[in-house]
PDB file of N, CA and C in Angstrom:
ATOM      1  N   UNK A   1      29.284  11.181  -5.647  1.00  0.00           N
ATOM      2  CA  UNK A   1      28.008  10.813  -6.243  1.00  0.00           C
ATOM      3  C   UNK A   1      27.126  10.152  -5.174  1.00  0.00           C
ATOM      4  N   UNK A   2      26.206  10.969  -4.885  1.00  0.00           N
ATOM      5  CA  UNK A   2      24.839  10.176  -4.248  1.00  0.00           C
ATOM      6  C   UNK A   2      24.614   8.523  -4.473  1.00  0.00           C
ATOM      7  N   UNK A   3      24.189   7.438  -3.391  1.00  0.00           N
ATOM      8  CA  UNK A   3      23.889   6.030  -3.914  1.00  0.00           C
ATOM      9  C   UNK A   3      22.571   6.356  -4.164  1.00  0.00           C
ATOM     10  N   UNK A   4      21.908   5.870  -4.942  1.00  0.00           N
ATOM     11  CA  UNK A   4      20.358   5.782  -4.885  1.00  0.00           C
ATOM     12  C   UNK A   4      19.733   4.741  -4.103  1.00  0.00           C
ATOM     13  N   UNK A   5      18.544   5.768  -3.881  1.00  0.00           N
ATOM     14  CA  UNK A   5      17.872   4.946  -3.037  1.00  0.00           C
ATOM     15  C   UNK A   5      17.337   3.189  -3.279  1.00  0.00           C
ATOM     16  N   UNK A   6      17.003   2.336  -2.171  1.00  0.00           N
ATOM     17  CA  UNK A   6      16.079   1.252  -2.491  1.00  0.00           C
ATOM     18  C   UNK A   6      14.823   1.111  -1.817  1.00  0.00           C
ATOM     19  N   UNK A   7      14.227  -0.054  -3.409  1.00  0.00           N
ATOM     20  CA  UNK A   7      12.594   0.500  -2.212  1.00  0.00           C
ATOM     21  C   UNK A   7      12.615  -0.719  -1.152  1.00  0.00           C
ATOM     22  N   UNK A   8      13.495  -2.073  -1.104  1.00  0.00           N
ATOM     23  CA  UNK A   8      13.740  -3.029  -0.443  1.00  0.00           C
ATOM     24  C   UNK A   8      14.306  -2.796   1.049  1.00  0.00           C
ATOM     25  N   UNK A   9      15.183  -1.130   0.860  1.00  0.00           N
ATOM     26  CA  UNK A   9      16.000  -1.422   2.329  1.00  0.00           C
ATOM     27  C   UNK A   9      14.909  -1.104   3.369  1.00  0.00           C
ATOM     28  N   UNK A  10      15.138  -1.734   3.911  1.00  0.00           N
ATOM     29  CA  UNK A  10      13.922  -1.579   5.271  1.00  0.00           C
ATOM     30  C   UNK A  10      14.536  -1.092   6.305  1.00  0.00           C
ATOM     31  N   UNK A  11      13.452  -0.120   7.123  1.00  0.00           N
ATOM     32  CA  UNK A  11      14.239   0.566   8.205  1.00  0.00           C
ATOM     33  C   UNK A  11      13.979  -0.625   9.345  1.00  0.00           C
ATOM     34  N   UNK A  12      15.671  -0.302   9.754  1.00  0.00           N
ATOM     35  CA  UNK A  12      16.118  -0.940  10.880  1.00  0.00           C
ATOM     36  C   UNK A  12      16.518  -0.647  12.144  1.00  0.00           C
ATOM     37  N   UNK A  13      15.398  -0.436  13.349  1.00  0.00           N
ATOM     38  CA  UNK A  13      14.765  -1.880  13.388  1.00  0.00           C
ATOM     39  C   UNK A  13      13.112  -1.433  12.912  1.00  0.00           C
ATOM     40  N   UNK A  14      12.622  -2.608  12.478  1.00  0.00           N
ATOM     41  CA  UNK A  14      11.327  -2.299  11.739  1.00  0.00           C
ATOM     42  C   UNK A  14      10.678  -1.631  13.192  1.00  0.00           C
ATOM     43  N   UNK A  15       9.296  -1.154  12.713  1.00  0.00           N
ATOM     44  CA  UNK A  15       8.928  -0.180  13.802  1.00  0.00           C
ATOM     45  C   UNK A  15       7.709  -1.209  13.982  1.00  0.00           C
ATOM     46  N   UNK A  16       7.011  -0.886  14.771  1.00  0.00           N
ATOM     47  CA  UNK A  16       5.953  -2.048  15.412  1.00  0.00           C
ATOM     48  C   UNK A  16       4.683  -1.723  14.705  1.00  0.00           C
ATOM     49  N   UNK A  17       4.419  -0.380  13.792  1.00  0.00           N
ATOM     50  CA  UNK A  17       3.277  -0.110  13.466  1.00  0.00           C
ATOM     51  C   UNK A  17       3.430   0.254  11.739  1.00  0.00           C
ATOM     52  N   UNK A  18       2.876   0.586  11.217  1.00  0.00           N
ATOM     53  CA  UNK A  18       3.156   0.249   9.470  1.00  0.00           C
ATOM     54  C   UNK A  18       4.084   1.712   9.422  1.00  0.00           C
ATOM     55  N   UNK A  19       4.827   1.354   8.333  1.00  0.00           N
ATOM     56  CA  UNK A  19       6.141   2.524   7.846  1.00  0.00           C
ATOM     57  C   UNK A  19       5.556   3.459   6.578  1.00  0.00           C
ATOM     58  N   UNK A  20       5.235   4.666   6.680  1.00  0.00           N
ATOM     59  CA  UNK A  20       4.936   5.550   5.199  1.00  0.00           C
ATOM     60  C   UNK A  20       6.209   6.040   5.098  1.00  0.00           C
ATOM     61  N   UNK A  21       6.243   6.102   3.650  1.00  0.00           N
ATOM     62  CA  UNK A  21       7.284   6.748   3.365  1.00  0.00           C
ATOM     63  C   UNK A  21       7.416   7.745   1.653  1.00  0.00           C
ATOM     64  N   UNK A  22       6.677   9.054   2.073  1.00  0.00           N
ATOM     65  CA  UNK A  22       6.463   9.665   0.760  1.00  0.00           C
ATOM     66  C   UNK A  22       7.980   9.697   0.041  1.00  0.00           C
ATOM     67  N   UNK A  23       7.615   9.661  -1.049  1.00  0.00           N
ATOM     68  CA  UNK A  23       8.968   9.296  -2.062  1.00  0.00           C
ATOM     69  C   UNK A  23       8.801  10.445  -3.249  1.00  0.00           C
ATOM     70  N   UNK A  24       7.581  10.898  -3.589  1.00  0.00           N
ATOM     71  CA  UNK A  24       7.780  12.039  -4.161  1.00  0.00           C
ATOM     72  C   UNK A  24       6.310  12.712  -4.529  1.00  0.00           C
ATOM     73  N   UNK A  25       6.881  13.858  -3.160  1.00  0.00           N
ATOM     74  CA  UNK A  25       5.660  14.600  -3.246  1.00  0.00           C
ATOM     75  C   UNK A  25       5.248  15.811  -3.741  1.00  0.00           C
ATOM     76  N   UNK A  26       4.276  15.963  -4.597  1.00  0.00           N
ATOM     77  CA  UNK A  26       3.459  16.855  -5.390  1.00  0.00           C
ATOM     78  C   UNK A  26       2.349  17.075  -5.331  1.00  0.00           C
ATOM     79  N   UNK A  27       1.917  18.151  -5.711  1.00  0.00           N
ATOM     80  CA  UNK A  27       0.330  18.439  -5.732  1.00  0.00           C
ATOM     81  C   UNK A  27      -0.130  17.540  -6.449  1.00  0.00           C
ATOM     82  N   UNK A  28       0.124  17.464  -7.484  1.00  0.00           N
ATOM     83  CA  UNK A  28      -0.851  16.171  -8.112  1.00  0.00           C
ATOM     84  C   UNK A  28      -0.822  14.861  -7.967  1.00  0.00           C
ATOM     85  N   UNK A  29       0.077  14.310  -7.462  1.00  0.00           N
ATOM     86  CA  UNK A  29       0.435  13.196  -7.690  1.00  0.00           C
ATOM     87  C   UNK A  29       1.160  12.962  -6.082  1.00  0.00           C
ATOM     88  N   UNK A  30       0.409  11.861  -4.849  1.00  0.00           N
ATOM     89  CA  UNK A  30       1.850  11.042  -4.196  1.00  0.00           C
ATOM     90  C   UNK A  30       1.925   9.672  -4.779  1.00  0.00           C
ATOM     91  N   UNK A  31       3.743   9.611  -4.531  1.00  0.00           N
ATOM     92  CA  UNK A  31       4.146   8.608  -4.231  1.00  0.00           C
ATOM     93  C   UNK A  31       4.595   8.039  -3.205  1.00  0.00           C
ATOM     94  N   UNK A  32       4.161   6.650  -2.663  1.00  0.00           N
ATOM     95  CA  UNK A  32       4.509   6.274  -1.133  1.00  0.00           C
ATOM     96  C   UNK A  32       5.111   5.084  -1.226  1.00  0.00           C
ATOM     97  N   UNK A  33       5.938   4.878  -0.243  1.00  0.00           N
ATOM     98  CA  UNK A  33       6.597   3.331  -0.133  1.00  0.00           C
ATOM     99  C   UNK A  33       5.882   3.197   1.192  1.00  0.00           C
ATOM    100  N   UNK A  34       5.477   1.994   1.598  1.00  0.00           N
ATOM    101  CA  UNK A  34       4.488   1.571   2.809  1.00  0.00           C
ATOM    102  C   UNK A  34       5.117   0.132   3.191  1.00  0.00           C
ATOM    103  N   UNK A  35       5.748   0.029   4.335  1.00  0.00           N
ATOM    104  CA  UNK A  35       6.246  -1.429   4.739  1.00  0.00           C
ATOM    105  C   UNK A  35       5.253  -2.087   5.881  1.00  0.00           C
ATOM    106  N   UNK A  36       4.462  -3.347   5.257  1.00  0.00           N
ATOM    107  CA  UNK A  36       3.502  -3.788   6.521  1.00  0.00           C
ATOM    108  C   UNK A  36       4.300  -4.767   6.789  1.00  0.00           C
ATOM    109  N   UNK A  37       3.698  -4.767   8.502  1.00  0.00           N
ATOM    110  CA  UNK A  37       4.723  -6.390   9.104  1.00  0.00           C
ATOM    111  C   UNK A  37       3.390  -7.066   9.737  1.00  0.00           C
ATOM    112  N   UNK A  38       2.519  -7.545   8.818  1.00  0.00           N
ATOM    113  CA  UNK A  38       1.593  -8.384   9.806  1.00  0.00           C
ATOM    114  C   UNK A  38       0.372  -7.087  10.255  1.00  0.00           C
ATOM    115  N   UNK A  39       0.613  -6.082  10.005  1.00  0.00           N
ATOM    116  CA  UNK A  39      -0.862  -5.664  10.457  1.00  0.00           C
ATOM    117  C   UNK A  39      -2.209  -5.537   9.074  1.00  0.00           C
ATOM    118  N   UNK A  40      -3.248  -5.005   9.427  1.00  0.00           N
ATOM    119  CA  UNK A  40      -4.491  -5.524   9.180  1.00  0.00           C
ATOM    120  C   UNK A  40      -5.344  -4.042   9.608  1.00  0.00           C
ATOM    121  N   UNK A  41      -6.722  -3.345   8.527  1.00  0.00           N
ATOM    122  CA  UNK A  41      -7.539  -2.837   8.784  1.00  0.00           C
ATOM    123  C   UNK A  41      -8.541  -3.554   9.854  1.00  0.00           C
ATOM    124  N   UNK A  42      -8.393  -2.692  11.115  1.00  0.00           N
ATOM    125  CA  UNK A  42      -9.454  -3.439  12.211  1.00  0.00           C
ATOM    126  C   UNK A  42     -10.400  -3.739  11.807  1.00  0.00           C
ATOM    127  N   UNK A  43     -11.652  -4.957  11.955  1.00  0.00           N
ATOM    128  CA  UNK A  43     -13.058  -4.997  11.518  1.00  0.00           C
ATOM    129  C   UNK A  43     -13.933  -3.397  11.934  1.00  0.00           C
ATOM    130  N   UNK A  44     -14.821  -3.515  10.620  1.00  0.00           N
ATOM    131  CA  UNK A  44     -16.093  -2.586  10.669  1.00  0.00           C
ATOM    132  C   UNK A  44     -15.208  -1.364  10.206  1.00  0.00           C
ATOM    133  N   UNK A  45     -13.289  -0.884  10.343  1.00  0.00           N
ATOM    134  CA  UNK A  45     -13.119   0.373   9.864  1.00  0.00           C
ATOM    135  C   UNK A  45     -12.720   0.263   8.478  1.00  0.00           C
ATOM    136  N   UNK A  46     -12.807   1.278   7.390  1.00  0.00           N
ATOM    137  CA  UNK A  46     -12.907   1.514   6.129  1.00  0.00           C
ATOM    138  C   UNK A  46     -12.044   2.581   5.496  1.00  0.00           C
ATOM    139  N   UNK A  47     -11.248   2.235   4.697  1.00  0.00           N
ATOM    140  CA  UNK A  47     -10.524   3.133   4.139  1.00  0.00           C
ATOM    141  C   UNK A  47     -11.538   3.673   3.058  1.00  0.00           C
ATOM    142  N   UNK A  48     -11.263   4.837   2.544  1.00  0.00           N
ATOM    143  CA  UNK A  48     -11.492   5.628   1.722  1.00  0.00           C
ATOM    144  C   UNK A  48     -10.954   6.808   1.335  1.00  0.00           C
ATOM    145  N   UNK A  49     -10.023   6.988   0.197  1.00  0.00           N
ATOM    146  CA  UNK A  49      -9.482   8.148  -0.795  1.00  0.00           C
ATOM    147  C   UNK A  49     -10.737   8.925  -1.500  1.00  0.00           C
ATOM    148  N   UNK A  50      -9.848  10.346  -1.401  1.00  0.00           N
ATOM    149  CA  UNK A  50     -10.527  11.130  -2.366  1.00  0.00           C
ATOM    150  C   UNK A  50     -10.059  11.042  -3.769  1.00  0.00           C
ATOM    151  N   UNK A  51      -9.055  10.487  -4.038  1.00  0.00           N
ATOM    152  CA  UNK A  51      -8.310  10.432  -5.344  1.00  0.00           C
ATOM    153  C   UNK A  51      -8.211   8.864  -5.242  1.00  0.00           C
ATOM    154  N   UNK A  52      -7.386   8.317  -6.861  1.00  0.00           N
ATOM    155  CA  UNK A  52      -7.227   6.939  -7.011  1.00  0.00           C
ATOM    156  C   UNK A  52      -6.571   6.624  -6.297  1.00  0.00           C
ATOM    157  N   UNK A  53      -6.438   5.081  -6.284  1.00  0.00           N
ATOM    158  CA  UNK A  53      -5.291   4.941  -6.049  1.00  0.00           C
ATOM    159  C   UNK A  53      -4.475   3.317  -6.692  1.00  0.00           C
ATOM    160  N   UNK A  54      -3.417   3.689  -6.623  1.00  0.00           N
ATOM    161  CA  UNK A  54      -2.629   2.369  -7.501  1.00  0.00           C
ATOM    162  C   UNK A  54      -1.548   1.580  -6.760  1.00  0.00           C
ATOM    163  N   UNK A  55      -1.793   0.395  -6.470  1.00  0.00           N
ATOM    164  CA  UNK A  55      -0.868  -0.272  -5.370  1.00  0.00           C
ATOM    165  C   UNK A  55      -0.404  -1.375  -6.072  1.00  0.00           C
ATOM    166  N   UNK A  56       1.145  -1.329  -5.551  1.00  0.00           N
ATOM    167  CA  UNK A  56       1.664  -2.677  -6.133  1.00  0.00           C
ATOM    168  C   UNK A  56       2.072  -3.104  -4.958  1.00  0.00           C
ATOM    169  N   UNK A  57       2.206  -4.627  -4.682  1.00  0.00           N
ATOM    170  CA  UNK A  57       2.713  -5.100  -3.874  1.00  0.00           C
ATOM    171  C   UNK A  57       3.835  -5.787  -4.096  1.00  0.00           C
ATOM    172  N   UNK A  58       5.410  -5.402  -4.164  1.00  0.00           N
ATOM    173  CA  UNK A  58       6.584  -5.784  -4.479  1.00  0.00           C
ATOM    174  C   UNK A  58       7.165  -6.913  -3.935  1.00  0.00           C
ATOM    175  N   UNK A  59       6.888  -7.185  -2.584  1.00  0.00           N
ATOM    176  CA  UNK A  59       7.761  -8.417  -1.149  1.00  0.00           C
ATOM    177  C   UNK A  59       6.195  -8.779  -0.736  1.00  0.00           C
ATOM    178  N   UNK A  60       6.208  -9.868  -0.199  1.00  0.00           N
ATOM    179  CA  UNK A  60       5.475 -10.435   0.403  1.00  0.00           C
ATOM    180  C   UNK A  60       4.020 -11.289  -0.159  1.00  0.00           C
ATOM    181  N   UNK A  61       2.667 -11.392   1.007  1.00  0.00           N
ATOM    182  CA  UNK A  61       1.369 -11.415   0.509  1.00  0.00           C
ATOM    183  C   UNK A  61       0.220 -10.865   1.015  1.00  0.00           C
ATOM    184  N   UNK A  62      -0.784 -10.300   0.861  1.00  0.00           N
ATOM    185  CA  UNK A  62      -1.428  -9.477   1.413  1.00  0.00           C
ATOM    186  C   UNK A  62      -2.989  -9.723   0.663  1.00  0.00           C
ATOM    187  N   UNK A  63      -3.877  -9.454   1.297  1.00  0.00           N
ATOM    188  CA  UNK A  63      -5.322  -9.212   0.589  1.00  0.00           C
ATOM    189  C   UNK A  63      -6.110  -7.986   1.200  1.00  0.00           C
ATOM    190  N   UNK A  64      -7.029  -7.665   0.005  1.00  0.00           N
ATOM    191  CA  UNK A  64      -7.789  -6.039   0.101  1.00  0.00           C
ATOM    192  C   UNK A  64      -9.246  -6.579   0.659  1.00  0.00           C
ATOM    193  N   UNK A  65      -9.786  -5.861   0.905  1.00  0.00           N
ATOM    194  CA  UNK A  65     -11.276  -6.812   0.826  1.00  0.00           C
ATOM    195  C   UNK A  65     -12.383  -4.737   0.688  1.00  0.00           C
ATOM    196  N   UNK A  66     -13.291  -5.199  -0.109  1.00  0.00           N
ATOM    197  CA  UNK A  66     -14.136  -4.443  -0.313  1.00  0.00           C
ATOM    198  C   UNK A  66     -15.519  -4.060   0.174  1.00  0.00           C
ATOM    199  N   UNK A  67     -15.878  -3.706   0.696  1.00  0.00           N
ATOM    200  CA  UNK A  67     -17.367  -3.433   1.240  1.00  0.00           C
ATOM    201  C   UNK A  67     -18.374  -4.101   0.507  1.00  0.00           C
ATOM    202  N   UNK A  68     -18.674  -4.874  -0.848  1.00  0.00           N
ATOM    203  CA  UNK A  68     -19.430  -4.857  -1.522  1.00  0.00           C
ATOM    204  C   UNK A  68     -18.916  -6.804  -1.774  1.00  0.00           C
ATOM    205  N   UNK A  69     -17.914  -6.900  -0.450  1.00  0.00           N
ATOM    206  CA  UNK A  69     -17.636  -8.995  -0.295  1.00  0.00           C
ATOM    207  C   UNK A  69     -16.900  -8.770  -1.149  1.00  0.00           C
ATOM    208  N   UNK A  70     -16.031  -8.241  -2.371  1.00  0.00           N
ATOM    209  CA  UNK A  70     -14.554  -8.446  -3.006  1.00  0.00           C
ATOM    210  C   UNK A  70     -14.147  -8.674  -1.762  1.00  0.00           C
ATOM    211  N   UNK A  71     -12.801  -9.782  -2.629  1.00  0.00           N
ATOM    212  CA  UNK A  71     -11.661  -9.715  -1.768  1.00  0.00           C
ATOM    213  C   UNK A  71     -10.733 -10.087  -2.738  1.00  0.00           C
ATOM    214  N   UNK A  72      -9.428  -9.673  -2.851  1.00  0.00           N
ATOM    215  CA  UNK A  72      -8.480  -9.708  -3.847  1.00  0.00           C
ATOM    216  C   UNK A  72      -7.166  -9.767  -3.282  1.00  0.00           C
ATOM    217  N   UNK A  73      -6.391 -11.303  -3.260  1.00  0.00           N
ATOM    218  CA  UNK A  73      -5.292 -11.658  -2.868  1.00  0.00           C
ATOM    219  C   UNK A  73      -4.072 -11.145  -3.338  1.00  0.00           C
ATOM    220  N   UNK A  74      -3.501 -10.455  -3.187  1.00  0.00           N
ATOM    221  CA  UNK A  74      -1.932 -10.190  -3.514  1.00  0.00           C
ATOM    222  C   UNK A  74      -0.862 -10.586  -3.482  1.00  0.00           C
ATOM    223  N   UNK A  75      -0.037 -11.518  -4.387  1.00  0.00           N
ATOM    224  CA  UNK A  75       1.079 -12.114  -4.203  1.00  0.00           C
ATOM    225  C   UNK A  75       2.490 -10.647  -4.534  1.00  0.00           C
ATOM    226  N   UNK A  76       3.641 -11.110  -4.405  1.00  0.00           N
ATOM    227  CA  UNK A  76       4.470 -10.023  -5.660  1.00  0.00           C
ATOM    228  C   UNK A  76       4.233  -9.974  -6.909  1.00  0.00           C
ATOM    229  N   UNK A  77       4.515  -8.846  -6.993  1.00  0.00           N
ATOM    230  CA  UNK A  77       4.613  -8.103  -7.970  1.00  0.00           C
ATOM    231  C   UNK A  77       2.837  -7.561  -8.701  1.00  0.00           C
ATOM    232  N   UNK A  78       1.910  -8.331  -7.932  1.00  0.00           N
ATOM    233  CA  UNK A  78       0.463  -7.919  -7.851  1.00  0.00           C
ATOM    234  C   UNK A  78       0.330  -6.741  -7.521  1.00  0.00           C
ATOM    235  N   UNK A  79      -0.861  -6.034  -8.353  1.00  0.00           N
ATOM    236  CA  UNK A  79      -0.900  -4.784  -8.715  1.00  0.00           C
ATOM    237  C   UNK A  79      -2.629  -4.522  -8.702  1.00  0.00           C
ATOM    238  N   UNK A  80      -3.671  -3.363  -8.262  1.00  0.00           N
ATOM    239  CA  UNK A  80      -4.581  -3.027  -8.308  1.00  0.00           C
ATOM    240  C   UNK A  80      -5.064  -1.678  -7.817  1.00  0.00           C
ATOM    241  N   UNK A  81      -6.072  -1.134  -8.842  1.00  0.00           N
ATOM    242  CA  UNK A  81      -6.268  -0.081  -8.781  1.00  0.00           C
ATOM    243  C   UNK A  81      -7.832   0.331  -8.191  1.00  0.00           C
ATOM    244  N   UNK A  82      -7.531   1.593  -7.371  1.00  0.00           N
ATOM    245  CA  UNK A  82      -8.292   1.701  -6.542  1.00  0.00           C
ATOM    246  C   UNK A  82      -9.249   2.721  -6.774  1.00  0.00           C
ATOM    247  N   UNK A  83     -10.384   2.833  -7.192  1.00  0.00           N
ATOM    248  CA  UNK A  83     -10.668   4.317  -7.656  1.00  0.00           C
ATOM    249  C   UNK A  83     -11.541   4.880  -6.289  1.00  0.00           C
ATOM    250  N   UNK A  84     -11.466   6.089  -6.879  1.00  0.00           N
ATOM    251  CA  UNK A  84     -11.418   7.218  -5.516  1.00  0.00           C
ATOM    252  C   UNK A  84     -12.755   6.745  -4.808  1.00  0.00           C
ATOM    253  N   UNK A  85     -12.954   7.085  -3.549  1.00  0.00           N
ATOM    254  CA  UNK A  85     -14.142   7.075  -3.146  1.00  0.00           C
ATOM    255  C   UNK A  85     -14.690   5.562  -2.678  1.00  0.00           C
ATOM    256  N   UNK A  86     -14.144   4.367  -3.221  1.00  0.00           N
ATOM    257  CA  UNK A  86     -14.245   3.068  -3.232  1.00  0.00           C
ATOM    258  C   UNK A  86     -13.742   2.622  -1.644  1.00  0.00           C
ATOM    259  N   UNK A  87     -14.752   1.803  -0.453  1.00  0.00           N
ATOM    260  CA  UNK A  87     -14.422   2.092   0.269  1.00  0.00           C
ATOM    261  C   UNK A  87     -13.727  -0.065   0.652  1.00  0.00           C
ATOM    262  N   UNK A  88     -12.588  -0.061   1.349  1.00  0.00           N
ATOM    263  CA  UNK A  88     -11.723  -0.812   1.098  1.00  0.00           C
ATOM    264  C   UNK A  88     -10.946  -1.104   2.765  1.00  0.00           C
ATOM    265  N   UNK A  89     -10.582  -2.403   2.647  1.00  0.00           N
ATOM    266  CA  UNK A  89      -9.702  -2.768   3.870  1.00  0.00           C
ATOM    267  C   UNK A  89      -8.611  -3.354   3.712  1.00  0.00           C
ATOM    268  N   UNK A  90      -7.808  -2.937   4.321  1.00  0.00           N
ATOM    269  CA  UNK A  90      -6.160  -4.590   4.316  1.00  0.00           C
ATOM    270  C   UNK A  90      -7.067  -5.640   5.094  1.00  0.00           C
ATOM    271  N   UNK A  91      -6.701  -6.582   4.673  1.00  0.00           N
ATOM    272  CA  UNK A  91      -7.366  -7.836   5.235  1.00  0.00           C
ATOM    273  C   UNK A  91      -6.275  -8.268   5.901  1.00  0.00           C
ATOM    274  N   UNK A  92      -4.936  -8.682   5.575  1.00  0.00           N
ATOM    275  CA  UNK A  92      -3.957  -9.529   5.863  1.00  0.00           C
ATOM    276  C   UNK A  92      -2.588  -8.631   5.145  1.00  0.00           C
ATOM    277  N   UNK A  93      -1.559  -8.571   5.836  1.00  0.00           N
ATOM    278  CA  UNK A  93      -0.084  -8.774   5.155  1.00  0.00           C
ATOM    279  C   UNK A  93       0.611  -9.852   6.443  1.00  0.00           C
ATOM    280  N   UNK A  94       1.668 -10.452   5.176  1.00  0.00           N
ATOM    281  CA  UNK A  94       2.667 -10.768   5.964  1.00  0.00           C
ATOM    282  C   UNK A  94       3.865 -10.286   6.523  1.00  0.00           C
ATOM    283  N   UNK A  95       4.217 -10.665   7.827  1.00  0.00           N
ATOM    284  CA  UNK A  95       5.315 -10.374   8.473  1.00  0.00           C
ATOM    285  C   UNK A  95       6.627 -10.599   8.239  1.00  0.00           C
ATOM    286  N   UNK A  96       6.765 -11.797   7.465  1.00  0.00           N
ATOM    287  CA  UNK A  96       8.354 -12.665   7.038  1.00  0.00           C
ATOM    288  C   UNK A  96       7.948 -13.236   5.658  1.00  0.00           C
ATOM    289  N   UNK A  97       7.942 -12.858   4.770  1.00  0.00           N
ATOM    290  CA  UNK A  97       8.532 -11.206   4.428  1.00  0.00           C
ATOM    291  C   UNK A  97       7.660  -9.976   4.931  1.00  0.00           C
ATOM    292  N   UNK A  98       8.284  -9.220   5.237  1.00  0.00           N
ATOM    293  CA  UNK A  98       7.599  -8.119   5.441  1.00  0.00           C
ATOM    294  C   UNK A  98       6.818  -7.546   4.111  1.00  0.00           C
ATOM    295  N   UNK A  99       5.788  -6.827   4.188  1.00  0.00           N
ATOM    296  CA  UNK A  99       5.033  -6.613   2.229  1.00  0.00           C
ATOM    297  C   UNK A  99       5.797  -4.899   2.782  1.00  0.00           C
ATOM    298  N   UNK A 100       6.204  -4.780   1.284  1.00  0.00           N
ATOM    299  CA  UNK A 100       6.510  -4.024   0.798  1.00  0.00           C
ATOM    300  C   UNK A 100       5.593  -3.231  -0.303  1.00  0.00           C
ATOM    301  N   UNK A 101       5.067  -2.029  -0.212  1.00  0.00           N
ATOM    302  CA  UNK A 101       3.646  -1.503  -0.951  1.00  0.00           C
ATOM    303  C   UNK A 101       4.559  -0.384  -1.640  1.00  0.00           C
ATOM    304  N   UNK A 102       4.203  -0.195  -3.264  1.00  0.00           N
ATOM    305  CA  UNK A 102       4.242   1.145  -3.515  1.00  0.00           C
ATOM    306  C   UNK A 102       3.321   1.646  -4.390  1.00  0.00           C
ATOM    307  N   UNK A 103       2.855   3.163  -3.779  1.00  0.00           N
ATOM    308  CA  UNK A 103       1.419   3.547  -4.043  1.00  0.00           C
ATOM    309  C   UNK A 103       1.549   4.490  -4.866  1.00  0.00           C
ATOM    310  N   UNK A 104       0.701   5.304  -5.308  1.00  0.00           N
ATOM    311  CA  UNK A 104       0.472   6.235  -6.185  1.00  0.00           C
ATOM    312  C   UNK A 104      -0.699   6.963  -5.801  1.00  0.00           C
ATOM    313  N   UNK A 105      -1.115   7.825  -5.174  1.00  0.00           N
ATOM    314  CA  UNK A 105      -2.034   8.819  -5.600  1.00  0.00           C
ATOM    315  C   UNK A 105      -2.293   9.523  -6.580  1.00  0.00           C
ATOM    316  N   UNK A 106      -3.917   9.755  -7.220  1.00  0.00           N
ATOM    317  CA  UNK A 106      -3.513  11.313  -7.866  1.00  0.00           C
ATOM    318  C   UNK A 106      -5.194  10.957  -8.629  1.00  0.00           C
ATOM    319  N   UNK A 107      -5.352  11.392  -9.037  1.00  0.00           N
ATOM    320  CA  UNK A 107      -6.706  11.884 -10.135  1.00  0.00           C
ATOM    321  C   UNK A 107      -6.336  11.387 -11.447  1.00  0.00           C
ATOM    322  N   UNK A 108      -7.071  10.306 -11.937  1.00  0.00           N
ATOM    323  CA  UNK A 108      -7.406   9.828 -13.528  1.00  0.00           C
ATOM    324  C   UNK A 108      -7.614  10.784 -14.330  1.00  0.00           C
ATOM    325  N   UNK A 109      -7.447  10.873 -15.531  1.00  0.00           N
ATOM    326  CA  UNK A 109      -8.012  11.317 -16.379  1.00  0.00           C
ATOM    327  C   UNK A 109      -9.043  10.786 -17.294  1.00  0.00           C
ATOM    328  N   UNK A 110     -10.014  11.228 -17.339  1.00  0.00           N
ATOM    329  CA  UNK A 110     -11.523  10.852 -17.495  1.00  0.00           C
ATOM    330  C   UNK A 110     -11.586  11.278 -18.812  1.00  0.00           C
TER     331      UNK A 110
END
């Protein structure tokens, strides 16, 4: 019998730059596990999805910050949703604990 997976085990040794890790991929829908250690969206650059998106933050603390002056702190088990097109930054994660992210892509239903 297969062990199942965890979304806690962290690859070892952590890598110096953020970890993706699709967990189940489909046309409609990803799922990602994302391990940050301390990095940060550089100033002035901007994320932006074509689809939603839904992030929980499981380990650690982290904040988003929004083009429009949001900024929204993340402790565990903090959760926020991102809708498409909304343009967005990591502000901060921490390193010890490392944040542990798991995401969701995919298109709402309207």
């Amino acid at each position: 019998m297969k062990h199942a997976n965890n979304l806690f085990a962290l690859p070892d040794p952590l890598p110096e730059g953020e970890f993706f890790e699709t967990l189940m991929p489909a046309s409609s829908v990803r799922v990602e596990r994302i391990v940050s250690t301390g990095q940060f969206t550089p100033p002035g650059v901007w994320l932006e999805e074509d689809v939603d998106e839904w992030v929980a933050l499981l380990q650690g603390s982290a904040a988003i910050g929004y083009e429009d002056q949001r900024m929204v702190e993340l402790e565990q088990g903090d959760w926020i949703l991102i809708p498409a097109h909304t343009r967005h930054r990591v502000v901060s994660t921490t390193a010890d604990p490392p944040c542990v992210w798991l995401a969701i892509h995919g298109k709402l239903r309207k």
